[in-house]
Protein backbone atom coordinates (compact mmCIF):
# COMPACT_ATOMS: atom_id res chain seq x y z
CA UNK A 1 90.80 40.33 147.34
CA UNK A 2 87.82 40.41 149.88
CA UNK A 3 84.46 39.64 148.33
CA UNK A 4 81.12 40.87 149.81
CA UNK A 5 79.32 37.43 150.35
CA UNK A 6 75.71 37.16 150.70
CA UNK A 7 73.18 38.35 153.65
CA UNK A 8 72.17 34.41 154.09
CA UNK A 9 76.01 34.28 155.09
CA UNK A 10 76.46 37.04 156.60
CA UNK A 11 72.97 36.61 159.37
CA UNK A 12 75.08 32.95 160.26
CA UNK A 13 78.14 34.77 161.61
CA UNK A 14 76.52 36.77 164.72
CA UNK A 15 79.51 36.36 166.19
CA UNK A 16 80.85 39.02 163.82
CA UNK A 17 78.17 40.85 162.75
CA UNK A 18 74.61 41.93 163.95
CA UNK A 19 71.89 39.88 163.80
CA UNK A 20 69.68 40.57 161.28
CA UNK A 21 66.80 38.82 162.61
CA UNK A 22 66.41 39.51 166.24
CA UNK A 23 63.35 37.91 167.30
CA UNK A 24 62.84 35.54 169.99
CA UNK A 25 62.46 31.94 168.37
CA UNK A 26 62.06 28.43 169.86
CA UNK A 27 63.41 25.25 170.87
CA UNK A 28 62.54 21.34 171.55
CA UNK A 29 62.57 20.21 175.04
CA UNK A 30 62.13 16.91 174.11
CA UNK A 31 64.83 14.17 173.90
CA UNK A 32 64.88 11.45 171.85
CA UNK A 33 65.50 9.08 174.54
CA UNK A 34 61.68 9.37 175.76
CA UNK A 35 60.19 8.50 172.00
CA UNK A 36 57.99 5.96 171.94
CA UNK A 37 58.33 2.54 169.80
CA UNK A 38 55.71 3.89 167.09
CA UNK A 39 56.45 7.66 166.36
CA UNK A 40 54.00 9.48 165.00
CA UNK A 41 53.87 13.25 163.97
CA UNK A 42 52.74 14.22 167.87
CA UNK A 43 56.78 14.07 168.20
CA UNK A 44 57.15 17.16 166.65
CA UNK A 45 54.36 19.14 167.74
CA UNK A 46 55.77 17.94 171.31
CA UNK A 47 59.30 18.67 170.44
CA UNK A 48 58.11 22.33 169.23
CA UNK A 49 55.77 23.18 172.11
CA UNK A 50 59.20 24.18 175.02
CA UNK A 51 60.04 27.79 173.87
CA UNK A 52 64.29 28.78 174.48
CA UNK A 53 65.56 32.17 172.92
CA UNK A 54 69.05 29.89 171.43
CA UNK A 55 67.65 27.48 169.45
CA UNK A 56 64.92 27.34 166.81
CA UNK A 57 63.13 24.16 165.43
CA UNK A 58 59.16 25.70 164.97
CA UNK A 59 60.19 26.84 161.69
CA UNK A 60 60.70 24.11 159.59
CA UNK A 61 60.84 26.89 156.34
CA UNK A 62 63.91 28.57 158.24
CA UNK A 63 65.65 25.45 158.98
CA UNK A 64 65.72 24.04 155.72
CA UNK A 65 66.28 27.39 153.88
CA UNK A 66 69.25 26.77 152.34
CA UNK A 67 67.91 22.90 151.03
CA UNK A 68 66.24 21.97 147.51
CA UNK A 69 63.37 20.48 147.87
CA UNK A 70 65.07 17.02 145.77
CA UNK A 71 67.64 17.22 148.33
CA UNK A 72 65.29 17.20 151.74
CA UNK A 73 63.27 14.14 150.05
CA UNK A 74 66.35 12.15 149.03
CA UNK A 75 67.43 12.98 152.48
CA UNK A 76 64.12 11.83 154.16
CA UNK A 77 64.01 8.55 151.70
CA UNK A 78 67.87 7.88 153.07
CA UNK A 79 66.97 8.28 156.64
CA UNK A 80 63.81 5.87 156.38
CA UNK A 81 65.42 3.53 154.79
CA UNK A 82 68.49 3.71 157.01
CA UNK A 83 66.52 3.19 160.44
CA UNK A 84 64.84 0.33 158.79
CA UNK A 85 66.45 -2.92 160.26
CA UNK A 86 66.06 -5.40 157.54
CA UNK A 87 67.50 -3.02 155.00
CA UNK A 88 70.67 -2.76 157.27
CA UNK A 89 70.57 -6.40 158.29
CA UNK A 90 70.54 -7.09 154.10
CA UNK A 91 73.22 -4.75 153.19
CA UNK A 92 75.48 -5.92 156.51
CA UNK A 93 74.61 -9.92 154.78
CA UNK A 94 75.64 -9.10 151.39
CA UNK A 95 78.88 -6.80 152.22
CA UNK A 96 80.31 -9.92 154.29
CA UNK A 97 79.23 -12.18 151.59
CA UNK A 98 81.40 -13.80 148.39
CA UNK A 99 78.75 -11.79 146.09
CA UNK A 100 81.23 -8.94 146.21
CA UNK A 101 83.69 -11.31 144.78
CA UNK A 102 81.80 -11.80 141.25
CA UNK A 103 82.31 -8.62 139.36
CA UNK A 104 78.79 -8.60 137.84
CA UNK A 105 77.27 -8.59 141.47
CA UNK A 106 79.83 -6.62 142.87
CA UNK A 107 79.27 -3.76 140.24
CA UNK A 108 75.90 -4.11 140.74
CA UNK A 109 76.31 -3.49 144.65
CA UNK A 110 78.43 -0.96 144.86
CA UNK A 111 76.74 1.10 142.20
CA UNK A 112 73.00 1.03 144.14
CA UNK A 113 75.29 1.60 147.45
CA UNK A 114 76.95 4.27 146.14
CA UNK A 115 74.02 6.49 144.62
CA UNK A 116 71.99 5.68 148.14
CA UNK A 117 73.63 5.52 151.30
CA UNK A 118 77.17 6.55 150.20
CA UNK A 119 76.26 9.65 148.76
CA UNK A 120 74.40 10.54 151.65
CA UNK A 121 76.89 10.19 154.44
CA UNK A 122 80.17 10.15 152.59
CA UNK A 123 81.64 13.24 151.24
CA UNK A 124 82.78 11.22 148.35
CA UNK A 125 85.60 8.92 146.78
CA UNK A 126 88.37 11.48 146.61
CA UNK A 127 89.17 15.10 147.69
CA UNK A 128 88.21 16.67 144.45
CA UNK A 129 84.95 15.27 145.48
CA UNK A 130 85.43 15.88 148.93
CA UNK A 131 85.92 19.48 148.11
CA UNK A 132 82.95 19.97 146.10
CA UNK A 133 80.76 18.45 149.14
CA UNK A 134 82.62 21.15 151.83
CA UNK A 135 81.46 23.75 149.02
CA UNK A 136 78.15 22.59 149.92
CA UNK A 137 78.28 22.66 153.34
CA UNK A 138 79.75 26.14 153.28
CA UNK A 139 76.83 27.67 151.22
CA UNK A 140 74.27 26.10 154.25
CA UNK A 141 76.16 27.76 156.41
CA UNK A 142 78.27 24.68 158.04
CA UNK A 143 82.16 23.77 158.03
CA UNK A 144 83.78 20.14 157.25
CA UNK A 145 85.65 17.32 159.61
CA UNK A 146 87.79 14.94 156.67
CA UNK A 147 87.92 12.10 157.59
CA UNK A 148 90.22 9.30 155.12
CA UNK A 149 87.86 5.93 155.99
CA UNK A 150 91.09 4.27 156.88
CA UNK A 151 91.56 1.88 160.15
CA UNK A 152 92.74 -1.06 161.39
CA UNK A 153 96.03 -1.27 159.64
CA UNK A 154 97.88 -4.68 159.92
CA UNK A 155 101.90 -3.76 159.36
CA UNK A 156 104.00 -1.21 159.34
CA UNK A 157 103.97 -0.81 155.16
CA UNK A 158 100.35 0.10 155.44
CA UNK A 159 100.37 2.30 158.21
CA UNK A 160 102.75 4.44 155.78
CA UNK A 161 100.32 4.35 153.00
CA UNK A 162 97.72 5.43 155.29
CA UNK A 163 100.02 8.33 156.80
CA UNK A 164 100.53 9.73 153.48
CA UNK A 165 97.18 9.90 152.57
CA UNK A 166 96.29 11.58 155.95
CA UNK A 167 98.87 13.91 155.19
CA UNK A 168 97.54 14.62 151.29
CA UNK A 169 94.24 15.19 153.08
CA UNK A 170 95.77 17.95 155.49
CA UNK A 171 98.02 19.45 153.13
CA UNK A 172 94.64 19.70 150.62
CA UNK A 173 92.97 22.23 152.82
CA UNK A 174 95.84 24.90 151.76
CA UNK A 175 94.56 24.37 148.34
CA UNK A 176 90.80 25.20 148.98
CA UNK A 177 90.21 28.93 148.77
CA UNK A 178 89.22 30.68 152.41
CA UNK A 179 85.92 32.48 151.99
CA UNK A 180 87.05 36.26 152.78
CA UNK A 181 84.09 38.59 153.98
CA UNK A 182 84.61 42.47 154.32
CA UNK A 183 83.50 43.83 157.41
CA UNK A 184 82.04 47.15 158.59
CA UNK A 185 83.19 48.62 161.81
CA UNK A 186 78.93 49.38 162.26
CA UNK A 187 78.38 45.29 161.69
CA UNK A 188 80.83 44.22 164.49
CA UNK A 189 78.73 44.19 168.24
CA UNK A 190 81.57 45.51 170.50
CA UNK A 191 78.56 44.95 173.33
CA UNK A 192 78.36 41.52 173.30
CA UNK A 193 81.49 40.15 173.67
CA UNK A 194 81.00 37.95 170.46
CA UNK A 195 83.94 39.58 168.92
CA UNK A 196 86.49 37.52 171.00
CA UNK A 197 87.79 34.94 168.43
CA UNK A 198 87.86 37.63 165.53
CA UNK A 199 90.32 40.66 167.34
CA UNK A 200 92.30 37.33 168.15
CA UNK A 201 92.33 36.65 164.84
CA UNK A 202 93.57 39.92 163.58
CA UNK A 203 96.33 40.16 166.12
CA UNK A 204 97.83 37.13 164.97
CA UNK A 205 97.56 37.94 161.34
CA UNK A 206 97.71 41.70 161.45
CA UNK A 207 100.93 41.85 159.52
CA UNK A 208 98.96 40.47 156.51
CA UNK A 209 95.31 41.09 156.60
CA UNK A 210 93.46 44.87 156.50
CA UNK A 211 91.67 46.00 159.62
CA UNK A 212 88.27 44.81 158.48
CA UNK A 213 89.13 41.64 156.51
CA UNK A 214 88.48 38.01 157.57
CA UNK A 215 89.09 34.88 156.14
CA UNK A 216 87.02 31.98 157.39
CA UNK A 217 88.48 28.69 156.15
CA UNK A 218 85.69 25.54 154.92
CA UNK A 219 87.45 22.84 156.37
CA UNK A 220 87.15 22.76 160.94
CA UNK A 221 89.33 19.58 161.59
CA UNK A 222 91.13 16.76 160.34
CA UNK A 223 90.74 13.56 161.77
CA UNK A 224 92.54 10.32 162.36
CA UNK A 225 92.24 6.83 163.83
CA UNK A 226 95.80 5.79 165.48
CA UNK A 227 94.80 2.06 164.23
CA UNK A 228 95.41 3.75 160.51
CA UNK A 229 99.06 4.40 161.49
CA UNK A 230 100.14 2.14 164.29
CA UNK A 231 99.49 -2.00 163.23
CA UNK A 232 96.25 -3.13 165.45
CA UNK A 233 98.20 -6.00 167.12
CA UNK A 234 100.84 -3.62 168.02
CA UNK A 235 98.18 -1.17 169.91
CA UNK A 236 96.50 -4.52 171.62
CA UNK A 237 99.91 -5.05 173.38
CA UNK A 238 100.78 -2.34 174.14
CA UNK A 239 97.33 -1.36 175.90
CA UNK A 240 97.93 -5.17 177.81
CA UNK A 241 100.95 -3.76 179.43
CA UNK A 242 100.04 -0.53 179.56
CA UNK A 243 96.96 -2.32 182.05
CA UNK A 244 99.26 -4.16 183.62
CA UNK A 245 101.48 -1.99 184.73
CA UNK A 246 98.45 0.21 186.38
CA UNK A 247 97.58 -2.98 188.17
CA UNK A 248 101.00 -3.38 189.88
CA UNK A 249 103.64 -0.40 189.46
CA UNK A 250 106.60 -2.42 189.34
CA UNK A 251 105.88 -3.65 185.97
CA UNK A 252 108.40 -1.80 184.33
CA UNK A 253 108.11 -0.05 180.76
CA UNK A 254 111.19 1.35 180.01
CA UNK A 255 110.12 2.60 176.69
CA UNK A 256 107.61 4.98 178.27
CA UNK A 257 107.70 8.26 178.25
CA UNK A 258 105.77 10.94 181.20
CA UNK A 259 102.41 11.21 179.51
CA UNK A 260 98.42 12.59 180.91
CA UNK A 261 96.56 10.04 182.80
CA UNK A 262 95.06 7.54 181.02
CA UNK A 263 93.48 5.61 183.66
CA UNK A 264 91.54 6.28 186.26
CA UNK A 265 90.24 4.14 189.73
CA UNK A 266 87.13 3.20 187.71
CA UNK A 267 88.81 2.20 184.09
CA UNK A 268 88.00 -1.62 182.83
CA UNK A 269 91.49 -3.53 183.30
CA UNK A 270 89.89 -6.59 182.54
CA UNK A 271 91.33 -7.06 178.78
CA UNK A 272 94.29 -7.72 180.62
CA UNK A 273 93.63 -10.85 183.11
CA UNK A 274 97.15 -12.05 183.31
CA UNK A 275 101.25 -10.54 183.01
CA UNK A 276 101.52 -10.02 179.82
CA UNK A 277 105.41 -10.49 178.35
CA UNK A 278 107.49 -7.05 177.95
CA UNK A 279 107.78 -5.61 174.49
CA UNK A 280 110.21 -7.36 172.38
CA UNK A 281 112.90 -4.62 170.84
CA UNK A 282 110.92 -4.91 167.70
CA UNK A 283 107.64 -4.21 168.99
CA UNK A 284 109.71 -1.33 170.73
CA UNK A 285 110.83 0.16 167.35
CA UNK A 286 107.31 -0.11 166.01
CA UNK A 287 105.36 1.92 168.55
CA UNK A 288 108.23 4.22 168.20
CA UNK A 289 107.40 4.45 164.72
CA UNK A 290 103.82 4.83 165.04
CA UNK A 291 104.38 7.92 167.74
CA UNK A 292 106.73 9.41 164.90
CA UNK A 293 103.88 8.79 162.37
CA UNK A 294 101.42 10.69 164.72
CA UNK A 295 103.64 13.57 165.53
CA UNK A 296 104.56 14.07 161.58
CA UNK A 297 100.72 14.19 160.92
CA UNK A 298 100.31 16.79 164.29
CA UNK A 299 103.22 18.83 162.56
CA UNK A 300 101.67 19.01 158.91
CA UNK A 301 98.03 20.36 160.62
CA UNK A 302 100.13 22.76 162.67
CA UNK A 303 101.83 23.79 159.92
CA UNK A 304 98.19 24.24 158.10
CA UNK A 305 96.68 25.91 161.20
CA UNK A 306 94.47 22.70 161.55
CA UNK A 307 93.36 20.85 164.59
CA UNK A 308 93.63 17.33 164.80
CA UNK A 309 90.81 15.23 166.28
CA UNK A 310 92.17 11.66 167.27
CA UNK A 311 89.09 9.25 167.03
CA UNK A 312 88.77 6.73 170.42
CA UNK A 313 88.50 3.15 169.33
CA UNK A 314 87.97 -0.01 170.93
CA UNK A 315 88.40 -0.52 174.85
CA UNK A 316 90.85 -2.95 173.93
CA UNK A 317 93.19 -0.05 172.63
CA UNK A 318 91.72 2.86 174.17
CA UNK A 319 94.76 3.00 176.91
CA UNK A 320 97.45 3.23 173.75
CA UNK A 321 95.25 5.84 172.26
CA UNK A 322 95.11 7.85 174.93
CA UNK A 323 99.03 7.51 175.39
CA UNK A 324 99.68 8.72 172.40
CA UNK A 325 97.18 11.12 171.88
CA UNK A 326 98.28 12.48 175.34
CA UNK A 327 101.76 12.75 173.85
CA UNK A 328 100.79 14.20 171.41
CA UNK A 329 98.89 16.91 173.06
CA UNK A 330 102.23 17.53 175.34
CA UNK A 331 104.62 18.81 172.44
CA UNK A 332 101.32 20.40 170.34
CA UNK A 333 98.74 22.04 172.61
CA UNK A 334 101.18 24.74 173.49
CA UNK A 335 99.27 27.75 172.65
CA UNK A 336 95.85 29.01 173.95
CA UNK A 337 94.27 27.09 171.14
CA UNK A 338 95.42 23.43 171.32
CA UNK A 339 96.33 21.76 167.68
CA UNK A 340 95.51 18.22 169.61
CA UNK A 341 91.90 16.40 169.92
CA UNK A 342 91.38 13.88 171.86
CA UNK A 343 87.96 11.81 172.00
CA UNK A 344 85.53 10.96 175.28
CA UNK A 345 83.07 8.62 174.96
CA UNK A 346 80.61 9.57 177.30
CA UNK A 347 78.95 5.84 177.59
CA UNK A 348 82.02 4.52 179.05
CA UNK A 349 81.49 4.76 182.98
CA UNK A 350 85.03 5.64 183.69
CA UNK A 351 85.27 8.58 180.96
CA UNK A 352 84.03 11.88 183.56
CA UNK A 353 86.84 10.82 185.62
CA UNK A 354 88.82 10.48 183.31
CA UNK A 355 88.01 13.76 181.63
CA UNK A 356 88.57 15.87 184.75
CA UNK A 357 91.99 14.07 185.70
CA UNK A 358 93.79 14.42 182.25
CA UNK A 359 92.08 18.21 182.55
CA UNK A 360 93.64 19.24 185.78
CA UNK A 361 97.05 17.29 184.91
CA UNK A 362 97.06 19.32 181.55
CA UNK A 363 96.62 22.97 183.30
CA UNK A 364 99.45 21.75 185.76
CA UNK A 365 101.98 21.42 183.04
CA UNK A 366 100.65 24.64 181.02
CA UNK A 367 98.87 22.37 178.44
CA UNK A 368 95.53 23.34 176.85
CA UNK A 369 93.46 20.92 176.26
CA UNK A 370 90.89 19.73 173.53
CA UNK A 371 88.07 17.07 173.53
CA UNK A 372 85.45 15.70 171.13
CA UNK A 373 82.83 14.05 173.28
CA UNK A 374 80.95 11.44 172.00
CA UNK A 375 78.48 9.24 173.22
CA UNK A 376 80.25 6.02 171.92
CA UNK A 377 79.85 3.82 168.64
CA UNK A 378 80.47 -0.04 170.08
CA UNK A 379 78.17 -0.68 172.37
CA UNK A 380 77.37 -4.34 170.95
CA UNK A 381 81.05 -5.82 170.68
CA UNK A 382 82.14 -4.23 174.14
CA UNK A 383 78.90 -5.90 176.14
CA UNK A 384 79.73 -8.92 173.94
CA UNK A 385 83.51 -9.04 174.99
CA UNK A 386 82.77 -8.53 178.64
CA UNK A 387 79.93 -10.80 179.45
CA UNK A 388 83.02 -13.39 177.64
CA UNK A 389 85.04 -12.40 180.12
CA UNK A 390 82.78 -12.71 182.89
CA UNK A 391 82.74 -9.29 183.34
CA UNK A 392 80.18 -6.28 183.96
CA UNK A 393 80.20 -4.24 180.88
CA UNK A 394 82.08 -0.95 180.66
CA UNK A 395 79.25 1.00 179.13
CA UNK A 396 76.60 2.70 181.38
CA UNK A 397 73.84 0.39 182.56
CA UNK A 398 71.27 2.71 181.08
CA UNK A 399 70.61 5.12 177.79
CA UNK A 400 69.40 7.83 180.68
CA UNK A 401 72.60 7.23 182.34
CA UNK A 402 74.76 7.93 178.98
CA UNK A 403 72.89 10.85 178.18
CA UNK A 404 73.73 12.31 181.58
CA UNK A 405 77.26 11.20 181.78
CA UNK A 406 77.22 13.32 178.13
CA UNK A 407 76.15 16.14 179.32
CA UNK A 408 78.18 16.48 182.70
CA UNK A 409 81.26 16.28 180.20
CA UNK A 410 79.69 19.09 178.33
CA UNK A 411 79.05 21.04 181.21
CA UNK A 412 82.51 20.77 182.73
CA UNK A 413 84.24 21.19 179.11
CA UNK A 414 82.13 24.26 178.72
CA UNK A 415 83.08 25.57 182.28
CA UNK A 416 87.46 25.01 181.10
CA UNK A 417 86.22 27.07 177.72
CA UNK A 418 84.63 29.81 179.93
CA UNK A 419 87.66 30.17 181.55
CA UNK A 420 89.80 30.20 178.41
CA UNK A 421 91.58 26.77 179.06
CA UNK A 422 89.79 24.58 176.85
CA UNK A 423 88.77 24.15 173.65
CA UNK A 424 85.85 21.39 172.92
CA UNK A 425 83.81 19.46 169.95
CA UNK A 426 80.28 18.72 170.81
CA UNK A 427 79.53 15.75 168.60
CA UNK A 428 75.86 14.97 169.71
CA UNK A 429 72.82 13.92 167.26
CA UNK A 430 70.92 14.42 170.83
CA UNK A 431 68.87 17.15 170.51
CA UNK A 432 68.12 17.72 174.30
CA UNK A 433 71.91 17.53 174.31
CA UNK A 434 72.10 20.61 171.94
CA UNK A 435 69.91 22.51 173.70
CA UNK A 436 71.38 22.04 177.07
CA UNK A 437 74.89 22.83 175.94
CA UNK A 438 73.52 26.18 174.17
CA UNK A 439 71.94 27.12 176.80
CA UNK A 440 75.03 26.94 179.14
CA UNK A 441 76.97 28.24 176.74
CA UNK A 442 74.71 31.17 176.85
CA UNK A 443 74.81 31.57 180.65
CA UNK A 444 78.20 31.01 180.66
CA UNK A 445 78.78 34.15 178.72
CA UNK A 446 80.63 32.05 175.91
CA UNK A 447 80.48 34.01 172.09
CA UNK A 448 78.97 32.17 169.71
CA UNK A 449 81.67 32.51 167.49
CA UNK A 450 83.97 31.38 170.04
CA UNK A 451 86.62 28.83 168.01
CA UNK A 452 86.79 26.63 171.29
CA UNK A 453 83.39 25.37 171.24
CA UNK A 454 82.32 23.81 168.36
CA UNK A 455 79.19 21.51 167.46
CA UNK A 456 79.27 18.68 164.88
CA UNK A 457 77.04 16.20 163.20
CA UNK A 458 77.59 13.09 160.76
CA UNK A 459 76.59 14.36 157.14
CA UNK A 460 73.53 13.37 156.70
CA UNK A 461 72.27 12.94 160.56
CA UNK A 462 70.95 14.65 162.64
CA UNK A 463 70.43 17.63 160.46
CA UNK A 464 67.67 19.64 162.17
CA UNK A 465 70.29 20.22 165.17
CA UNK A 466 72.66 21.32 162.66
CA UNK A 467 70.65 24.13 160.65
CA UNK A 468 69.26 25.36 164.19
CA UNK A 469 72.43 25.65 165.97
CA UNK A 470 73.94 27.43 162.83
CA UNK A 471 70.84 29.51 162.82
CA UNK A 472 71.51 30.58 166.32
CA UNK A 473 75.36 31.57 165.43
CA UNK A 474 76.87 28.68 166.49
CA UNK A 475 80.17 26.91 164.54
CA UNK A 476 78.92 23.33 163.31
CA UNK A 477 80.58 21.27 161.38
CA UNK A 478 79.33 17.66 159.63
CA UNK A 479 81.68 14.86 159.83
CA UNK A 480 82.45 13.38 156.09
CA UNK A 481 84.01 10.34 155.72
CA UNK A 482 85.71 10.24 152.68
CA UNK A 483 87.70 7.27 150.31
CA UNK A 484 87.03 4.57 147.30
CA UNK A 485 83.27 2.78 147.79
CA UNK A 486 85.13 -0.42 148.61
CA UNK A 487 87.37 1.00 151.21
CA UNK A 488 84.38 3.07 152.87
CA UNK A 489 81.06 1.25 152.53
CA UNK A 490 82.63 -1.93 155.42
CA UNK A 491 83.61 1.30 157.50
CA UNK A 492 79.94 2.79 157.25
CA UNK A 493 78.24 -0.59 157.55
CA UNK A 494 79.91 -1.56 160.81
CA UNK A 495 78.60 1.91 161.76
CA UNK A 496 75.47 1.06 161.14
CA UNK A 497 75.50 -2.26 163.10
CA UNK A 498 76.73 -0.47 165.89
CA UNK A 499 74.56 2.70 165.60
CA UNK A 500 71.35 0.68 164.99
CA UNK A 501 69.80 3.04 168.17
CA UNK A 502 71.53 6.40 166.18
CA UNK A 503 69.84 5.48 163.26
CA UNK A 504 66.23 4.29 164.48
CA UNK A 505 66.83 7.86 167.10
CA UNK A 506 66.40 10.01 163.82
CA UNK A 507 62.75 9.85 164.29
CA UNK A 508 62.26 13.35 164.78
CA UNK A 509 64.89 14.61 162.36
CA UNK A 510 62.88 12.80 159.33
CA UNK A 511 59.52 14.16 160.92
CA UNK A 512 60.98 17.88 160.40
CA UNK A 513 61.84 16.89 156.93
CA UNK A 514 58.57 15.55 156.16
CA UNK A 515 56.90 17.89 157.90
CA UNK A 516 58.57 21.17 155.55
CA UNK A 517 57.77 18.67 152.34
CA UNK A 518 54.29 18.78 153.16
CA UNK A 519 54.76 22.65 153.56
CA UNK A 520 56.42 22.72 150.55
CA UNK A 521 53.80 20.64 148.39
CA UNK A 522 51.12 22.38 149.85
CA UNK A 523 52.67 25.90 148.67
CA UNK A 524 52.81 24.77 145.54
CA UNK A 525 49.57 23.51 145.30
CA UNK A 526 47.83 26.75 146.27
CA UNK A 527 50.81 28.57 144.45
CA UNK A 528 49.22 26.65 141.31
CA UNK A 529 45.61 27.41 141.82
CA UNK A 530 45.86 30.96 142.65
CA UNK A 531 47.54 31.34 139.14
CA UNK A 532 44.57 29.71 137.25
């Protein structure tokens, strides 16, 4: 039964119906690159002085409409504490020390973890929790990436576990109910082309919905690391040959089947300095396994109507990633709408290339392809591995470099959506990066609530992007790891020893906050005295 949902909603979907607010608002030129060492509140005001009809960040009221004033301080306390290196140099000591193995202290631990950091970037420790959070998220406005915290699995018995729960995760989303909104011929802007994605929509489920009816489901993606399901050791071999045979072509891999590219002229080989031995028939059957695994999990989230986004890893396994990602992608992406993520990580200096060849090999075979382009999350251990090596490192030489690399992806992902044969996740807590994708989305003539470009932040990052790209109509989603304290907190604390420049680059993002708390108190104050 459709149920009329709220004008808050209803003014985040323009891509369905009018705007209700039409005038021209503003947006930060600024990136975060160009902060200096000691922020102070001139960020903002410089961040809010650039004025952009697509974005929105002046009004700090607007953008944190649909947050409780307990929630935007617990937020801002989170974020300050988060960027503050001792505090993560403490927590990193005592997670990797034998404290945890004393109950008393590891009670104690995972208790003040949980109700601090946990709680604000995990979506909790199971999907009844899980769901709850995505409830959340849907009332602001935004849509949900699970994630199971589950990685680096060591034999075949585990990656099963971890399969099943990957597939309990995917099969959950049939279980949460779709938000169904009713829709008047007179809200729908035939003019503006926004109305792409929802006549596609009711052509494909025309035998089952009314004319004006649309469901809009919580939940954007799943998610999955291949080291969950295929043992680690298993993917470091098979990415040594997998070099090797690149080097010299006559290496032969009978066992391999036509995939995309996954190399390019530019792509590190050095992981791989000498022959390696062939797969034994055993390490045969177990990548064959771990492709099976994959392709069971790609046929439960087609089954469910749910993309898959396949996170990149490690250099060191990247080349098996992509194989079987690519593969994948090859018996999934079949439709206009591809089922099939994979992941760029735009500070790797062989990733455009690689982008644009797997691209043009994809539209030669009829396969549409989808990316989530990131801006990479290892930047310590790969420099560390290479300079061991005696090698240069893989990673752009420069943070201005990255950024650029970034947002040349964007631009030529954006151009393949234009054209209808592409689909794309913008995962960016870069705010110049959000404005310079909306704005070529905007000249590119792409809807708003176009399906194939989508925009997504951690929970609990980066959330000032977030609220002003769903202010300006855009789909954004927050990623939410999920999973037991234990199992999640190592996950989120190697994060933060990797992110260290993510989490210190939140500057501005806890100056917003503070900045609407001061509003906020100040409203209250006069709100007081004018009732005296």
């Amino acid at each position: 039964m459709a149920i009329r949902v709220s004008p808050k909603l209803l003014q985040n979907l323009p891509c369905f119906i009018r705007s209700l607010n039409s005038s021209p608002s503003s947006i930060s030129a600024i990136s975060p690159l160009n902060l200096p060492e000691n922020h102070t509140d001139t960020v903002v005001e410089s961040a809010t002085t650039s004025h952009n009809p697509i974005l929105n960040f002046d009004d700090g009221e607007r953008l944190f409409s649909s947050v409780s004033t307990g929630n935007l301080l617990r937020s801002s306390i989170n974020l300050h504490m988060a960027a503050f290196d001792p505090i993560v140099d403490m927590g990193i000591w005592v997670m990797k020390s034998r404290l945890l193995e004393t109950m008393i202290f590891r009670d104690v631990i995972l208790a003040t973890v949980k109700h601090t950091f946990y709680e604000h970037f995990c979506a909790g420790e199971n999907l009844e929790e899980a769901g709850r959070t995505l409830q959340g998220l849907w009332d602001d406005g935004l849509k949900g990436i699970l994630d199971y915290g589950l990685e680096d699995a060591s034999d075949n018995e585990s990656c099963d576990r971890n399969l099943e729960e990957f597939l309990r995760t995917v099969e959950s989303t049939k279980s949460l109910p779709p938000s169904s909104i009713l829709l008047l011929d007179n809200d729908i802007d035939q003019s503006s082309g926004e109305d792409q994605y929802f006549n596609l929509f009711k052509k494909k489920r025309k035998d089952i919905l009314p004319t004006n009816e649309f469901f809009l489901q919580q939940v954007s993606f799943a998610c999955v690391k291949i080291s969950a399901i295929c043992p680690i050791m298993l993917l470091e071999r098979v990415s040594d040959v997998l070099r090797w045979e690149h080097k010299d072509p006559s290496f032969h891999l009978p066992w391999k089947l036509d995939t995309l590219p996954i190399f390019s002229d530019s792509s590190p080989l050095y992981h791989t300095l000498k022959r390696p031995e062939p797969l034994t028939p055993q390490e045969e059957q177990d990548l064959h396994l771990g492709h099976q695994r994959l392709l069971k999990l790609c046929e439960k989230c087609l089954e469910t109507n749910l993309p898959l986004l396949i996170d990149a890893e490690y250099t060191s396994v990247r080349p098996v990633i992509d194989y079987l990602t690519y593969l994948a992608a090859i018996s999934y992406n079949k439709s206009d709408y591809p089922i099939v993520f994979g992941t760029i990580q735009a500070y790797l200096k062989d990733s455009k290339e690689r982008l644009v060849q797997v691209a043009q090999a994809a539209e030669q075979m009829g396969i549409s392809v989808g990316f989530k382009l990131v801006r990479g999350a290892y930047i310590s251990s790969e420099t560390r591995l290479a300079a061991s090596l005696g090698f240069n490192s893989p990673i752009h030489g420069s943070i201005q470099e990255t950024h650029a690399c970034y947002n040349d992806c964007t631009s030529f992902m954006l151009e393949k959506v234009a054209r209808g044969s592409g689909a794309v996740v913008l995962a960016t807590h870069n705010l110049e990066s959000g404005r310079v994708a909306a704005a070529k989305a905007q000249a590119l003539g792409i809807g708003k609530g176009n399906q194939k470009l989508q925009f997504a932040q951690l929970k609990g990052m980066a959330e000032g992007l977030s609220f002003g790209l769903r202010n300006a109509g855009f789909q954004v989603s927050k990623y939410l790891p999920f999973g037991p304290v234990e199992k999640v907190i190592p996950y989120l604390l190697r994060r933060a020893e990797e992110n260290r420049g993510l989490l210190s680059a939140s500057t501005l993002d806890r100056q917003l906050m503070r900045r609407e708390l001061k509003r906020r108190l100040k409203a209250t104050i006069l709100g007081s005295e004018s009732t005296r």
